[in-house]
N, C-alpha and C. Protein backbone atom coordinates (compact mmCIF):
# COMPACT_ATOMS: atom_id res chain seq x y z
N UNK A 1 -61.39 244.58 193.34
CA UNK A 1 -60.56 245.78 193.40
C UNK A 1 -59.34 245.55 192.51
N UNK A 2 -59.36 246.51 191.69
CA UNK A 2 -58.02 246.88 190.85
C UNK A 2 -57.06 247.62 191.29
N UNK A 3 -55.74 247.21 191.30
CA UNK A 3 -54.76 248.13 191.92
C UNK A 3 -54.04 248.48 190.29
N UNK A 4 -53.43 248.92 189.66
CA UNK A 4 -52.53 249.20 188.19
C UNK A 4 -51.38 250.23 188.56
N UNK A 5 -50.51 249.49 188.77
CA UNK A 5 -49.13 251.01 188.03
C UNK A 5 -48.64 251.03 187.22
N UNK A 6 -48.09 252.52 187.03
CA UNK A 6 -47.34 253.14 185.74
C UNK A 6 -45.97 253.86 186.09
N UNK A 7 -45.64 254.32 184.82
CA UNK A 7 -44.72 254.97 185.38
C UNK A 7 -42.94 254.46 185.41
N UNK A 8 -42.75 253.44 185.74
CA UNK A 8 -41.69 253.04 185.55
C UNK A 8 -40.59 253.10 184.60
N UNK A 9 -39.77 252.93 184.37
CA UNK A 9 -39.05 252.55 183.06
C UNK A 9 -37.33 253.01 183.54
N UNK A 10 -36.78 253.34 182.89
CA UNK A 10 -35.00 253.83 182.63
C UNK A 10 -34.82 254.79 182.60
N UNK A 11 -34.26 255.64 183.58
CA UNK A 11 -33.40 256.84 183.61
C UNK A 11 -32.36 257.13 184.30
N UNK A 12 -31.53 257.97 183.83
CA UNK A 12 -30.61 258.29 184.46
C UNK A 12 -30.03 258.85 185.76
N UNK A 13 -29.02 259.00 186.62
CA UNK A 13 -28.98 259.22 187.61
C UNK A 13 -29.34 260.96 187.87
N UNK A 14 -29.78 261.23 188.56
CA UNK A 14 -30.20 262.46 189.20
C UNK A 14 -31.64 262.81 188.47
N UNK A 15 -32.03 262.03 187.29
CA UNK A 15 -33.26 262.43 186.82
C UNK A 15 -34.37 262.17 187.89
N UNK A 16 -35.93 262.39 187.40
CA UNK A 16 -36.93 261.89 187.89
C UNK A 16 -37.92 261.29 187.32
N UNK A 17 -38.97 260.63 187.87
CA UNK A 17 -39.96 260.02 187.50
C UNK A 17 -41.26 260.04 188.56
N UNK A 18 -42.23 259.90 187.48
CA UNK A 18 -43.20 259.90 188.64
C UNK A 18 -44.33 258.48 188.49
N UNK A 19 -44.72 257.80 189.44
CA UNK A 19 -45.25 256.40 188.88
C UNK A 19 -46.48 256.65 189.43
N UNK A 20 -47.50 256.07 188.62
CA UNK A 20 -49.34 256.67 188.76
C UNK A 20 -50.01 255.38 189.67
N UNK A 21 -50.43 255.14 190.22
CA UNK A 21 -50.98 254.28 190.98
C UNK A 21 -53.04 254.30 190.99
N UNK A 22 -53.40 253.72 190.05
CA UNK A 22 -54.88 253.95 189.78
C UNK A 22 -55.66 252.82 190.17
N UNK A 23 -56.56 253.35 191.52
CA UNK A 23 -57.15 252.20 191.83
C UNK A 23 -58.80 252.14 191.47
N UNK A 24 -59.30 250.71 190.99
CA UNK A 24 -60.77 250.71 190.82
C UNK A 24 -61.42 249.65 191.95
N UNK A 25 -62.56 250.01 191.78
CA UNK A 25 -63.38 248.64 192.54
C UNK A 25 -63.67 249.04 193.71
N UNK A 26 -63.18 250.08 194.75
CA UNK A 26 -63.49 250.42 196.12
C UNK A 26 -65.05 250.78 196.08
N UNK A 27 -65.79 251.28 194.99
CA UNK A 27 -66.89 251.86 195.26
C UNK A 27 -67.06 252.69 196.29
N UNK A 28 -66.19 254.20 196.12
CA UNK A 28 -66.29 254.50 197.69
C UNK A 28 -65.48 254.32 198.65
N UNK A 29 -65.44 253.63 199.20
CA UNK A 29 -64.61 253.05 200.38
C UNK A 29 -63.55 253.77 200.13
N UNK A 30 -63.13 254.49 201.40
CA UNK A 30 -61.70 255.37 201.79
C UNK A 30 -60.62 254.19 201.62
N UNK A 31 -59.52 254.85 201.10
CA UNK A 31 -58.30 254.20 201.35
C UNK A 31 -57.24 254.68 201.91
N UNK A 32 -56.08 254.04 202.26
CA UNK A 32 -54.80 254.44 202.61
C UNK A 32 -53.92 253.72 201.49
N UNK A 33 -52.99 254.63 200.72
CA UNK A 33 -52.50 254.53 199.55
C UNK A 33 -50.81 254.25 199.97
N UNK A 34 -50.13 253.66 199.52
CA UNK A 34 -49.26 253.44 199.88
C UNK A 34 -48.35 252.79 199.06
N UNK A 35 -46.96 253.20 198.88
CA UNK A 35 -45.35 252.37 197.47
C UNK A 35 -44.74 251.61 198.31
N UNK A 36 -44.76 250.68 198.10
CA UNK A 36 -43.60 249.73 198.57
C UNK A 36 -42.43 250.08 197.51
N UNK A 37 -40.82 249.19 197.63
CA UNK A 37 -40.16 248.66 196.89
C UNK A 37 -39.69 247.56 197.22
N UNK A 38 -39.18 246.71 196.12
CA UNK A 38 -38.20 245.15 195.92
C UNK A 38 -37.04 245.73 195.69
N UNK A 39 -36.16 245.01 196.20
CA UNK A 39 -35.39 244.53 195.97
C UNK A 39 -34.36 243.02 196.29
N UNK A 40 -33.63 242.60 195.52
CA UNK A 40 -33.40 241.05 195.66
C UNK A 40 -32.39 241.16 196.96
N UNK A 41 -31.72 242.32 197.21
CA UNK A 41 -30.90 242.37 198.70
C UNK A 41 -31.47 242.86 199.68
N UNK A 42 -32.70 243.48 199.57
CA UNK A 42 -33.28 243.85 200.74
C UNK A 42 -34.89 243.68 200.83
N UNK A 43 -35.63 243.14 199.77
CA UNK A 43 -36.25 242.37 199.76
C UNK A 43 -37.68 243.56 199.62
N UNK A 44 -38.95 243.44 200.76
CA UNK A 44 -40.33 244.98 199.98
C UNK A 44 -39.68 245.50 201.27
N UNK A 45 -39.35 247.02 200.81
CA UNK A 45 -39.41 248.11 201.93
C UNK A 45 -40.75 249.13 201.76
N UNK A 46 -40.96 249.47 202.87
CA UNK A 46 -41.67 250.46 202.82
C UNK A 46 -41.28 251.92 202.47
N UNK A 47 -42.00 252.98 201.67
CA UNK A 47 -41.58 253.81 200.77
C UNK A 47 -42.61 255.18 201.38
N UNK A 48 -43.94 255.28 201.34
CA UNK A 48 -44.56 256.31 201.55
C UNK A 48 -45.78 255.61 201.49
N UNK A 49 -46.57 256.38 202.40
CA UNK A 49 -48.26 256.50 202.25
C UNK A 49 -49.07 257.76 202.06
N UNK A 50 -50.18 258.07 202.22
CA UNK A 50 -50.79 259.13 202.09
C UNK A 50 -52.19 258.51 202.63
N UNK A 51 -52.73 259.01 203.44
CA UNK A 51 -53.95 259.04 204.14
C UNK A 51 -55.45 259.62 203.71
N UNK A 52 -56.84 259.06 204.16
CA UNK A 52 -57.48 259.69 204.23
C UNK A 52 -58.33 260.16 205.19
N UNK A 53 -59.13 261.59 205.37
CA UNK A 53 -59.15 262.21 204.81
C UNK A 53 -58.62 263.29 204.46
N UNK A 54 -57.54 263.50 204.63
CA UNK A 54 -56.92 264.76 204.71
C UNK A 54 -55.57 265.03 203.98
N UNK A 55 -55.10 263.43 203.43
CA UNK A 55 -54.27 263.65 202.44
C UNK A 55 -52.67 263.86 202.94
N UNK A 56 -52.93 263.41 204.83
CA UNK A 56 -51.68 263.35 205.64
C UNK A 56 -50.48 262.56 204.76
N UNK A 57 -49.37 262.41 204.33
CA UNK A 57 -48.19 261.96 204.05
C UNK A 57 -47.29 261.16 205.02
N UNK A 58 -46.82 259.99 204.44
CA UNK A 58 -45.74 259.82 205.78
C UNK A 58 -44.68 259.00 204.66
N UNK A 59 -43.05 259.23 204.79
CA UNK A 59 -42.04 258.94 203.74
C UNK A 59 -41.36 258.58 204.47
N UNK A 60 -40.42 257.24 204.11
CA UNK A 60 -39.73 256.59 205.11
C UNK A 60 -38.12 257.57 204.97
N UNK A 61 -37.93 257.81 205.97
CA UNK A 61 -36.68 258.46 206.35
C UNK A 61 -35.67 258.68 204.97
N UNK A 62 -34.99 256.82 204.68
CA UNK A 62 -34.67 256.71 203.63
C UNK A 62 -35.26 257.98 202.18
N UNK A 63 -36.16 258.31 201.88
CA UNK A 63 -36.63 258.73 200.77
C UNK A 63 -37.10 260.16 200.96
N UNK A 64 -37.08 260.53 202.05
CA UNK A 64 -37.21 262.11 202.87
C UNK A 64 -36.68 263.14 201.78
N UNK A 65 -36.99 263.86 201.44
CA UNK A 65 -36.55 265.01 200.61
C UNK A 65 -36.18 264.80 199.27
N UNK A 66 -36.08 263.67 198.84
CA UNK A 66 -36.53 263.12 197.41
C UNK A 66 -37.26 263.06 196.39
N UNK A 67 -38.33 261.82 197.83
CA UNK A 67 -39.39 261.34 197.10
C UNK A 67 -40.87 262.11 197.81
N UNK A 68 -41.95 261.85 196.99
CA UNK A 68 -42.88 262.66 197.53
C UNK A 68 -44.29 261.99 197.00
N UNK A 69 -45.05 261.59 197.90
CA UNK A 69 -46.35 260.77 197.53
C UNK A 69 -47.66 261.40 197.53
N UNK A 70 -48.74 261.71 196.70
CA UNK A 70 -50.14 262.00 196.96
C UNK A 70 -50.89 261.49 196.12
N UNK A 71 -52.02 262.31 196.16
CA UNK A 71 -53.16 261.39 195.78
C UNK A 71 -53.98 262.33 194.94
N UNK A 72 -54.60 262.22 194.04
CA UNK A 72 -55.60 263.00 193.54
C UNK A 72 -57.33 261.76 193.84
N UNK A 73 -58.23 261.90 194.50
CA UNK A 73 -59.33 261.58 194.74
C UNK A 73 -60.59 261.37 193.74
N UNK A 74 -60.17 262.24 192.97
CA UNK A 74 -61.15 262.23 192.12
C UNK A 74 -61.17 260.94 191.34
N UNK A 75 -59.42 261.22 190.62
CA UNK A 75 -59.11 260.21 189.55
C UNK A 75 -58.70 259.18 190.63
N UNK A 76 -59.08 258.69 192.10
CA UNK A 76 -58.59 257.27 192.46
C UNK A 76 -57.07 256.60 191.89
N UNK A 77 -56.18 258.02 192.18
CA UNK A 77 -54.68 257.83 191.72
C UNK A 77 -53.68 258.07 192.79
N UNK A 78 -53.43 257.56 193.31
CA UNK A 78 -51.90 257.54 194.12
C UNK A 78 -50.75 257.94 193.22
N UNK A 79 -49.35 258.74 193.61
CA UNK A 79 -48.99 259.38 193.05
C UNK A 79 -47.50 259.48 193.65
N UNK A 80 -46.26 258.86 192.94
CA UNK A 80 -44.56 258.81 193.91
C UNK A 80 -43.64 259.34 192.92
N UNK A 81 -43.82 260.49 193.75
CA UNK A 81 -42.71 261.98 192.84
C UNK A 81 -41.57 261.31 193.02
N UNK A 82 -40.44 261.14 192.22
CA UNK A 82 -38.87 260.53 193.25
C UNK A 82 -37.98 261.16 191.97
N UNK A 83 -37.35 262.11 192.66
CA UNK A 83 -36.84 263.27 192.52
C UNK A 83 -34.56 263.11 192.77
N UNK A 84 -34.11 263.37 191.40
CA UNK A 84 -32.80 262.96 192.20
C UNK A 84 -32.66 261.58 192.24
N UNK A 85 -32.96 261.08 190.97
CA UNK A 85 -32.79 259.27 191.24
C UNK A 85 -31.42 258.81 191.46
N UNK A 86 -31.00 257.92 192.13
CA UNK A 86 -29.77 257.21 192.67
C UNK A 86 -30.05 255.84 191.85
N UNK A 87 -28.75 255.45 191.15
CA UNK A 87 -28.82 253.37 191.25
C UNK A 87 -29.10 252.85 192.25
N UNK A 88 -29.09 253.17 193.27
CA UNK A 88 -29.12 252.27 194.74
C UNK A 88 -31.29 252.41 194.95
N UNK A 89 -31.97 253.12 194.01
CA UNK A 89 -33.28 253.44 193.65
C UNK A 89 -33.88 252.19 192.79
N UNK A 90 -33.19 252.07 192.23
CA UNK A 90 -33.72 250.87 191.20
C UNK A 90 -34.04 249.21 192.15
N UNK A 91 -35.32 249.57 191.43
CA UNK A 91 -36.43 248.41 192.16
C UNK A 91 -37.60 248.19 191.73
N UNK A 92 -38.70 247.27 191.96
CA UNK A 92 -39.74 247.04 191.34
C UNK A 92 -40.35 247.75 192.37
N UNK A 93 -41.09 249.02 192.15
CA UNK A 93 -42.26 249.62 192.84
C UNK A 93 -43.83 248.91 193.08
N UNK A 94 -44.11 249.38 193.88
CA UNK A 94 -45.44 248.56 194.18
C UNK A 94 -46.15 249.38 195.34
N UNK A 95 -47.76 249.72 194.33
CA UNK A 95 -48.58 250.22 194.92
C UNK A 95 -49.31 249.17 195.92
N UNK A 96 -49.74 249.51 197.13
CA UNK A 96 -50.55 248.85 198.34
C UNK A 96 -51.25 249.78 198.57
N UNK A 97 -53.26 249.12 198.73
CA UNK A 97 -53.89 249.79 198.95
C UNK A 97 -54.40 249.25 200.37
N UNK A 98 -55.08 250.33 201.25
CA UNK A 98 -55.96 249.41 202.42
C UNK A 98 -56.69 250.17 202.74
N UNK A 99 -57.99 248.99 202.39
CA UNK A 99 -58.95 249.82 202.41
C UNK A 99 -60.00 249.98 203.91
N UNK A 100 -61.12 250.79 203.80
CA UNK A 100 -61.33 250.89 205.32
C UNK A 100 -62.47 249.66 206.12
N UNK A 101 -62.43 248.77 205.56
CA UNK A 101 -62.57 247.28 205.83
C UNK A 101 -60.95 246.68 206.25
N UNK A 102 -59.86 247.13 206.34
CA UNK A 102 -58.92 246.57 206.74
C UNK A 102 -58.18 245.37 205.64
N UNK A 103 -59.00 245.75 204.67
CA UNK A 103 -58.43 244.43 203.45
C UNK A 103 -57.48 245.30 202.10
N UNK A 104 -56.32 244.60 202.26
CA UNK A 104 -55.16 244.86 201.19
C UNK A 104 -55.47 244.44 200.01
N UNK A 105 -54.61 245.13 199.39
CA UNK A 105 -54.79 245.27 197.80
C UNK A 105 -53.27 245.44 197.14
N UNK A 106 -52.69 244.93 196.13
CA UNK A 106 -51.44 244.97 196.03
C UNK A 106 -51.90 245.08 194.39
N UNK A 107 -50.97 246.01 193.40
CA UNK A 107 -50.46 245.75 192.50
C UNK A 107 -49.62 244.98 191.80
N UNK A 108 -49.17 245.36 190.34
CA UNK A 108 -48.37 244.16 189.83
C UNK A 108 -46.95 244.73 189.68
N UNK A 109 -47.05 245.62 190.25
CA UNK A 109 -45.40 245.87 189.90
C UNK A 109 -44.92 246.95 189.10
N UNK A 110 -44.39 248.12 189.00
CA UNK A 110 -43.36 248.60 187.74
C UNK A 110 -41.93 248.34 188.55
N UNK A 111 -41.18 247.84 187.32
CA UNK A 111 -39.54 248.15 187.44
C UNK A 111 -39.37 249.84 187.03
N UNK A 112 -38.18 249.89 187.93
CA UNK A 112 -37.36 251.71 188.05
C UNK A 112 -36.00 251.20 187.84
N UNK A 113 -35.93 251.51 186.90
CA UNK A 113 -33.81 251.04 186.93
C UNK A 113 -33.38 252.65 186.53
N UNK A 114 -32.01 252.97 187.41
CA UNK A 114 -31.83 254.02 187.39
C UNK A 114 -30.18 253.75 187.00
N UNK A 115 -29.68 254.13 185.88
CA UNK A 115 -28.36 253.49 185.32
C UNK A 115 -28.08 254.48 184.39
N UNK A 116 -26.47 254.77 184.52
CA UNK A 116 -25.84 255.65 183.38
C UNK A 116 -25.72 255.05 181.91
C-alpha cells in the first residue's frame, strides 16, 4: 500500500490550500482516510477523517469551520480544504490510512508553512 501527498508548500496568512492524499495498493479494501499534523511543540495532532461508506466527516474542534476533508473514491484521493490559513497552521501534514483489516498506512509528509 501506497499512501503519497501533495499539496503543500508557502502561503500567506488568510490564504488557502488544498493537499491531495492518493492512495494505491488497497485493491478494494474500504478505508478510513484521515490528516494528521507535526509539529515540534505539540508534536502529530489529529486533524480530520472521512469515513466509509458514506463519506461521514469528523474535524477536530481546533480546525472546525476552516478546514474541510473528503474523498473522491474513484480517484482513491483523500482531500484537506484549509481555508483562512493562520502561522500557528504551519506543520508537516500527514495522510493516515486504515484500512478494513485494521492495518495503518502512513504517508511521507508535506510541509504547510504559512508566513507573511
Amino acid at each position: 500500500v501506497q499512501v503519497v501527498e501533495s499539496g503543500g508548500g508557502l502561503v500567506q496568512p488568510g490564504g488557502s490550500l488544498r493537499l491531495s492524499c492518493v492512495v494505491s495498493g488497497l485493491n478494494g479494501r474500504s478505508y478510513v482516510g484521515s490528516w494528521y499534523r507535526q509539529t515540534p511543540e505539540k508534536g502529530r495532532e489529529f486533524v480530520a477523517s472521512v469515513f466509509n461508506p458514506h463519506d461521514q466527516t469528523n474535524v477536530a474542534d481546533s480546525w472546525k469551520g476552516r478546514f474541510a476533508i473528503s474523498r473522491d473514491n474513484a480517484k482513491n484521493t483523500v482531500y484537506l480544504q484549509m481555508n483562512s490559513l493562520k502561522p500557528e497552521d504551519t506543520a508537516v501534514y500527514y495522510c493516515h490510512v486504515q484500512d478494513s483489516g485494521d492495518y495503518d498506512y502512513w504517508g511521507q509528509g508535506t510541509q504547510v508553512t504559512v508566513t507573511s
